[in-house]
N, C-alpha and C. Protein backbone atom coordinates (compact mmCIF):
# COMPACT_ATOMS: atom_id res chain seq x y z
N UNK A 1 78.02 118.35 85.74
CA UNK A 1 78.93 118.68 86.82
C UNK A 1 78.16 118.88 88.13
N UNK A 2 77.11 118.89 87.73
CA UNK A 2 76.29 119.65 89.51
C UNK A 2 75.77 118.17 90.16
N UNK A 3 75.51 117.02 89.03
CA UNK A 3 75.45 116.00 89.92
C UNK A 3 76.57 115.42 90.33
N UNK A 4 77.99 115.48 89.79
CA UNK A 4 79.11 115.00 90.57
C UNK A 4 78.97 116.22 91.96
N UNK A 5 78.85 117.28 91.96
CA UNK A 5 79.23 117.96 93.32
C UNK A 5 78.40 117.88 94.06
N UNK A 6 76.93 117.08 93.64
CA UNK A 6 75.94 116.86 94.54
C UNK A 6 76.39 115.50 95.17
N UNK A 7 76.88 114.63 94.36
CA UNK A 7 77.13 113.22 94.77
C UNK A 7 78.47 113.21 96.02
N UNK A 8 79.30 114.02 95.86
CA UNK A 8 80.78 114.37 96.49
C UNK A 8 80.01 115.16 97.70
N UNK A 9 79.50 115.78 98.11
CA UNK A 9 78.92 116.30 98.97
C UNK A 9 77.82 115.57 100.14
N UNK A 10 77.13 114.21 99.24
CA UNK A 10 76.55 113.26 99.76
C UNK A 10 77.85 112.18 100.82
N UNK A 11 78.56 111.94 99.85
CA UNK A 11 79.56 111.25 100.28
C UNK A 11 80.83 111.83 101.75
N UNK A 12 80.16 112.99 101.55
CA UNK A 12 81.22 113.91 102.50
C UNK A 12 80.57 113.97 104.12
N UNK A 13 78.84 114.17 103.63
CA UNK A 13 78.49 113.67 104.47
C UNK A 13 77.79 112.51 105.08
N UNK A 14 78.09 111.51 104.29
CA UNK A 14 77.64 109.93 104.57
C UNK A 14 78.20 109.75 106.14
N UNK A 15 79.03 110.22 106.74
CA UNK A 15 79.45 109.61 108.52
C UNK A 15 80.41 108.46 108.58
N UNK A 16 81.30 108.32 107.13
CA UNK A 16 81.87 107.30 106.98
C UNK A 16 83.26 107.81 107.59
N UNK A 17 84.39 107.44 107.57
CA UNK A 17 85.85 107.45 107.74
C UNK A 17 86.30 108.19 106.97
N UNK A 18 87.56 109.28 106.92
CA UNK A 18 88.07 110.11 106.04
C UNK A 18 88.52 109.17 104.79
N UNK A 19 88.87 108.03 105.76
CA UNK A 19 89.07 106.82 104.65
C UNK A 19 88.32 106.47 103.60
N UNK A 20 86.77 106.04 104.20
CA UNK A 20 85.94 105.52 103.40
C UNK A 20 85.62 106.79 102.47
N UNK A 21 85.60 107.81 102.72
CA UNK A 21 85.46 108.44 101.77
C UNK A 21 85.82 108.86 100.97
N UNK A 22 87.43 108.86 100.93
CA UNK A 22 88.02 109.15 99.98
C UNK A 22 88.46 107.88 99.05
N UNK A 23 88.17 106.58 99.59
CA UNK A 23 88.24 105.60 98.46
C UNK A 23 86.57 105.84 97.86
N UNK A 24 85.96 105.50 98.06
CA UNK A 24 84.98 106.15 97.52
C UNK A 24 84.96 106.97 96.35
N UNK A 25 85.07 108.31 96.68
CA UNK A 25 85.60 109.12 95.80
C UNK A 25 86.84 109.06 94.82
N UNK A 26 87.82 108.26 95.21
CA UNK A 26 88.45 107.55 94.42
C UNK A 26 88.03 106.98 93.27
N UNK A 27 86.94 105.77 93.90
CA UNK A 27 86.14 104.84 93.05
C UNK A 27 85.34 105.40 92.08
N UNK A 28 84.35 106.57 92.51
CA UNK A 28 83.68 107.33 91.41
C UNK A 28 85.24 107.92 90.31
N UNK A 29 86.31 108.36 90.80
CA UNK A 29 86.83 108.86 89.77
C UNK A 29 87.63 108.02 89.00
N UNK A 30 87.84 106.95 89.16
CA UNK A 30 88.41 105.45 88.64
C UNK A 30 87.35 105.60 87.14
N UNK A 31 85.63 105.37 87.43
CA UNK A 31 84.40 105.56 86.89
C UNK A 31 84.67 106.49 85.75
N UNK A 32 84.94 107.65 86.01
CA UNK A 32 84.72 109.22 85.32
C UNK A 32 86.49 108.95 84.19
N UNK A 33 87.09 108.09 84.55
CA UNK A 33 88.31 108.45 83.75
C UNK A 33 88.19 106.83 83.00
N UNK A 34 87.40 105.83 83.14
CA UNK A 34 87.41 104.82 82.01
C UNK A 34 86.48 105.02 80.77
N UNK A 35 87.53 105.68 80.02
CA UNK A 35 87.09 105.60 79.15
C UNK A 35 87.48 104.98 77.47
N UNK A 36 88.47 104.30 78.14
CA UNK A 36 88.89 103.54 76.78
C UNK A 36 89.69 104.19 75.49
N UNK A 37 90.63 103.19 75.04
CA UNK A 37 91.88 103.81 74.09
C UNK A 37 91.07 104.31 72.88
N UNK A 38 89.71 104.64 72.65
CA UNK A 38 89.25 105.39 71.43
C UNK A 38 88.75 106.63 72.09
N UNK A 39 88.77 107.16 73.33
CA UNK A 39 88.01 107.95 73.38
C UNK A 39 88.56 109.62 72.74
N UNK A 40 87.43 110.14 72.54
CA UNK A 40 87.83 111.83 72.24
C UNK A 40 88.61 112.59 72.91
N UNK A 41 88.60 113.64 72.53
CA UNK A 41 89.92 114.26 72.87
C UNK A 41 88.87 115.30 73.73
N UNK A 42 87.81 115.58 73.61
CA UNK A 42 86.51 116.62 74.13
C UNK A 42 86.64 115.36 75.75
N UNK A 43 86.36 114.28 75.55
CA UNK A 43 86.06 113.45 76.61
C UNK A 43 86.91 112.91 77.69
N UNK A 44 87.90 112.64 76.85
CA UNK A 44 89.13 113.25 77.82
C UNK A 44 89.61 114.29 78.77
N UNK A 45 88.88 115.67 78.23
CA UNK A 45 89.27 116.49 78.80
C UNK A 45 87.90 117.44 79.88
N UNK A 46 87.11 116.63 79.23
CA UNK A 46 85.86 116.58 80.57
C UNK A 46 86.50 115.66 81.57
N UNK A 47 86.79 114.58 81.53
CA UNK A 47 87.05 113.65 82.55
C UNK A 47 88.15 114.43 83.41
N UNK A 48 89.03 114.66 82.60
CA UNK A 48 90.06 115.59 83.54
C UNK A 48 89.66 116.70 84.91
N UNK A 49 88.63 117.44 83.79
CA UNK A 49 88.10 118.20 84.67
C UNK A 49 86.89 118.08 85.48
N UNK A 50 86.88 117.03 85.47
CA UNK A 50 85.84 116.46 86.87
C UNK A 50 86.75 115.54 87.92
N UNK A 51 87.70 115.23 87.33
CA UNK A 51 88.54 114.42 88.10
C UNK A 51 89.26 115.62 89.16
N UNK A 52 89.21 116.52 88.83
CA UNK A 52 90.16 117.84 89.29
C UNK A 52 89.22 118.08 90.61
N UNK A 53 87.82 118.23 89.97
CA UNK A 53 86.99 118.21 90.80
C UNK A 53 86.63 117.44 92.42
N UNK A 54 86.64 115.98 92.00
CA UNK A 54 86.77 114.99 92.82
C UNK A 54 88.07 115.26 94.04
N UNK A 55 88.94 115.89 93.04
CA UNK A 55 90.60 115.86 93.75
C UNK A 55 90.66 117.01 95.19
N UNK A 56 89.47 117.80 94.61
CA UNK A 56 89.49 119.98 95.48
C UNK A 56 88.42 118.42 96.74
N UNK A 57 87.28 117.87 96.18
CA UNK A 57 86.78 117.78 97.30
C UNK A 57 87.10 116.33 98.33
N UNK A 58 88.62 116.08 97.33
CA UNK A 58 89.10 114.54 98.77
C UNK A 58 90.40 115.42 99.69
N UNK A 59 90.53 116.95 99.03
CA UNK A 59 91.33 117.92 99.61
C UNK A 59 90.39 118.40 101.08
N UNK A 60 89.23 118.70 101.16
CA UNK A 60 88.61 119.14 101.68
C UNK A 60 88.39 118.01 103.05
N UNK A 61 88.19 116.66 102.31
CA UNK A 61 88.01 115.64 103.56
C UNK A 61 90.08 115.25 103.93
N UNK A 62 90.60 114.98 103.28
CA UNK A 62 92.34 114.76 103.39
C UNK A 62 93.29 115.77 102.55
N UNK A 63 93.31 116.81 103.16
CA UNK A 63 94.64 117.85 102.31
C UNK A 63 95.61 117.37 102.23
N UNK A 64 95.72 116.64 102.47
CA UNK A 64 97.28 116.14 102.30
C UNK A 64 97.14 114.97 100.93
N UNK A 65 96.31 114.30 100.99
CA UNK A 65 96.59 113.70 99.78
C UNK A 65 95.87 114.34 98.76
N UNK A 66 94.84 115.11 98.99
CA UNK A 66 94.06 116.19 97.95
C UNK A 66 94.99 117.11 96.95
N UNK A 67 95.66 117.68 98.29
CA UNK A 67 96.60 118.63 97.52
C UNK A 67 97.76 117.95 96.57
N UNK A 68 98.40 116.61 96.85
CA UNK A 68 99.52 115.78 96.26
C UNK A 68 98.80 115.47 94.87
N UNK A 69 97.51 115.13 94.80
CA UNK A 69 96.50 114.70 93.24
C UNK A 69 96.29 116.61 93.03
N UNK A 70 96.07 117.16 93.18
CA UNK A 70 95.69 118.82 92.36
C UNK A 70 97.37 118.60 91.82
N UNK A 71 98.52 118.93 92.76
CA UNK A 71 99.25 119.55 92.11
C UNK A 71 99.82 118.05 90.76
N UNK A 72 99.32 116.92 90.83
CA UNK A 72 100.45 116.23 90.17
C UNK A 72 98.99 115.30 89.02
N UNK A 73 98.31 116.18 88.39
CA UNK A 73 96.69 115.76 87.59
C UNK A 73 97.38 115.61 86.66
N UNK A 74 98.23 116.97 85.94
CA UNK A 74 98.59 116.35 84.64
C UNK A 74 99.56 115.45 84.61
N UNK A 75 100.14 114.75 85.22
CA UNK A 75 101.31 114.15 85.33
C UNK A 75 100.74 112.40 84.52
């Protein structure tokens, strides 16, 4: 977990577009949630909760769509 919040923090401050960064961060979490129709039920629910993660810090660069992915994760 401390290298996703190191990596999200790189990206926050890369100087890119609120845009570029939140596809970006998108893209890493696209990454963190393929994991294929066998995976565990443990791995699943890490992914979740790094994805949650990703979600607090595209809140931080766009609240508005940050907050729309926190409240609607389990959905």
């Amino acid at each position: 977990m401390k290298e996703l919040k190191q990596k999200l923090e790189e990206l926050k401050n890369s100087g890119g577009t609120n845009r570029e960064i939140t596809d970006s961060m998108f893209m890493l979490d696209c990454e963190i949630r393929d994991l294929g129709s066998g995976a565990l039920k443990e791995a699943i629910a890490e992914a979740k909760n790094k994805s949650k993660v990703i979600y607090e810090a595209i809140a931080e660069v766009d609240p508005e769509i940050g907050k729309m992915l926190i409240l609607n994760i389990d959905m």
